[in-house]
C-alpha atoms as a PDB file:
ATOM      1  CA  UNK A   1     -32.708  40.942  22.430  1.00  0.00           C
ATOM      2  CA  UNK A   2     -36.191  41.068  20.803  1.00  0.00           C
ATOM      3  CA  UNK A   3     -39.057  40.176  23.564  1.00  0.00           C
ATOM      4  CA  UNK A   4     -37.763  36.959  24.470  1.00  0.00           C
ATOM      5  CA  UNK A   5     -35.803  36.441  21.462  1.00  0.00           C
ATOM      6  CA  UNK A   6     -31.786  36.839  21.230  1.00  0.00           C
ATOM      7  CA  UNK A   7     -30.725  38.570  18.212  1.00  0.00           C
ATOM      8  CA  UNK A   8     -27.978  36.553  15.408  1.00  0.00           C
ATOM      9  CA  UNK A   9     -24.771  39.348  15.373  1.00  0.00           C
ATOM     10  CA  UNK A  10     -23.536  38.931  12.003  1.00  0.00           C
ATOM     11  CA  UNK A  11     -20.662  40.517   9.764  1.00  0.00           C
ATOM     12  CA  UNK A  12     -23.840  41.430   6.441  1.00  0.00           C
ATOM     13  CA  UNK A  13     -26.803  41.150   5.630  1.00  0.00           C
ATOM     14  CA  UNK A  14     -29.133  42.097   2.537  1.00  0.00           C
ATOM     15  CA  UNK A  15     -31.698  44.722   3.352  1.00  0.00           C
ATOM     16  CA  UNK A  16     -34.291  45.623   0.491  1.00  0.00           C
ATOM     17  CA  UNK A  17     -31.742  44.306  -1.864  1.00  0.00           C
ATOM     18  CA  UNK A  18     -28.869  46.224  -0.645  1.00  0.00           C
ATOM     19  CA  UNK A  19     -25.692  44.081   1.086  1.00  0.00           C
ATOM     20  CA  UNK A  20     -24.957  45.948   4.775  1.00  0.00           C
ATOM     21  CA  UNK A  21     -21.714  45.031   6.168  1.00  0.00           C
ATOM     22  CA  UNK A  22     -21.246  44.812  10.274  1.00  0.00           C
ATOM     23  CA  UNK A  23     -19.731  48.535  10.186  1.00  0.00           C
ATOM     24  CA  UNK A  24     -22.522  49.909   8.470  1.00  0.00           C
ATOM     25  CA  UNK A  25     -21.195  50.671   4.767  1.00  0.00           C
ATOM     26  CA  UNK A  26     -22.336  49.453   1.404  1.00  0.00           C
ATOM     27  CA  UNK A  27     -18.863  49.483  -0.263  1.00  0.00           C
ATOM     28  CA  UNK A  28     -19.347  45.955  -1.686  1.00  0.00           C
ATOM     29  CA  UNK A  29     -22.806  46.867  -2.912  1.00  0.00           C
ATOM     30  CA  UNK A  30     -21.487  49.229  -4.610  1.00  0.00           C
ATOM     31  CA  UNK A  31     -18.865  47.973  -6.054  1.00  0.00           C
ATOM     32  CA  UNK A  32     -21.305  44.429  -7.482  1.00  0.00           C
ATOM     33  CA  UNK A  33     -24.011  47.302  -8.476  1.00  0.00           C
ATOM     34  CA  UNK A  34     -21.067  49.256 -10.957  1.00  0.00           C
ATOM     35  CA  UNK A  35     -20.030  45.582 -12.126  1.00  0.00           C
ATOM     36  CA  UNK A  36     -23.654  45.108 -13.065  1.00  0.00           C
ATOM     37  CA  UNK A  37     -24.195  48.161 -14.901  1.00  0.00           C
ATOM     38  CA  UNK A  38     -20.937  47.485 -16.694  1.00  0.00           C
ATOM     39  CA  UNK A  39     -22.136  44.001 -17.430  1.00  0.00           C
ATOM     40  CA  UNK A  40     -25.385  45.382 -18.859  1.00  0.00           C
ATOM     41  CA  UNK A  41     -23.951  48.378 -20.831  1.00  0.00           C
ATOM     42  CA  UNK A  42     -21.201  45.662 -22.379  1.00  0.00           C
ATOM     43  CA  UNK A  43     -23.999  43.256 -23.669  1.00  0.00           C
ATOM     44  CA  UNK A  44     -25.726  46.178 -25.218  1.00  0.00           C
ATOM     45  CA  UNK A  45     -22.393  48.199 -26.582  1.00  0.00           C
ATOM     46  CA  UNK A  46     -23.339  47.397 -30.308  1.00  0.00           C
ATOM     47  CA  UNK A  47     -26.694  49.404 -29.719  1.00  0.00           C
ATOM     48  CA  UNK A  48     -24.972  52.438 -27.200  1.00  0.00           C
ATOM     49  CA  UNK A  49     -22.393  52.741 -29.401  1.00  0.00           C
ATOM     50  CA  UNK A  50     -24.295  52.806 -32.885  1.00  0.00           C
ATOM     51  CA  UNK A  51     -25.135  55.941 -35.072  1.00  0.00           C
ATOM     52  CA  UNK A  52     -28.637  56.074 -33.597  1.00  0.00           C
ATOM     53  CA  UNK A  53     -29.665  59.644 -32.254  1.00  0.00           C
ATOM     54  CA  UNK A  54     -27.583  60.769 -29.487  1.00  0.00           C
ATOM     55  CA  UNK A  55     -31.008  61.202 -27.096  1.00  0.00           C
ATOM     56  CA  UNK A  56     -32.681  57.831 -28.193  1.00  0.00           C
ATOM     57  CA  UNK A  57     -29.332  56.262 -27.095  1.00  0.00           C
ATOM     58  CA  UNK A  58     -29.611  58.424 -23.953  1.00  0.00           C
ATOM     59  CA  UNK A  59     -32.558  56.732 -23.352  1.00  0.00           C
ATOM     60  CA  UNK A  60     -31.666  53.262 -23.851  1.00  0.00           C
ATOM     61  CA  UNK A  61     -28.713  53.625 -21.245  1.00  0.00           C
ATOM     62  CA  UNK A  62     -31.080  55.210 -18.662  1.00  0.00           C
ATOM     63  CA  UNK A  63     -33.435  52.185 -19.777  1.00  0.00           C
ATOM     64  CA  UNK A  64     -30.805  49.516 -19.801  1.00  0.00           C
ATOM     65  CA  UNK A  65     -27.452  50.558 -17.842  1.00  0.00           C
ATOM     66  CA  UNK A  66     -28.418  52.638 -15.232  1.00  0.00           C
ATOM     67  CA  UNK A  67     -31.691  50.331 -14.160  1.00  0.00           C
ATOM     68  CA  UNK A  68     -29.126  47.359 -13.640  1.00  0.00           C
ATOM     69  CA  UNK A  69     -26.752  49.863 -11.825  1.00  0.00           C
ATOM     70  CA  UNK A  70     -29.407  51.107  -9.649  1.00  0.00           C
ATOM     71  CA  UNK A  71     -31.446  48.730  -8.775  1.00  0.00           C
ATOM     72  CA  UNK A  72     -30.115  45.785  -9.493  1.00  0.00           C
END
């Protein structure tokens, strides 16, 4: 209970963007946060994967990948 209020139990919920199951782990955010970053580096592969310096491609994977990954 909060004050007069009973409290929903339920099995997740989203807290600043993060999925928390009943248990307490974030194994399914995790997993959805890796498929995003995967997503993201796949539709910009062509760019990654180019002959573009190795730390300007650094960056762009920090910029573009790891943003998605992280963040969502």
């Amino acid at each position: 209970r909060l004050g007069n209020e009973a409290l929903k139990v339920v099995d997740e919920f989203c807290y600043l963007g993060s999925k928390i199951t009943s248990d307490g782990r974030s194994k399914e955010d995790i997993k959805c946060r890796m498929a995003m970053g995967r997503k993201a580096f796949l539709k910009k592969r062509n760019l990654l994967t180019s002959n573009i310096n190795l730390n300007v491609r650094k960056s762009f994977l920090k910029a573009f990948v790891w943003s998605v990954a992280l963040y969502g």
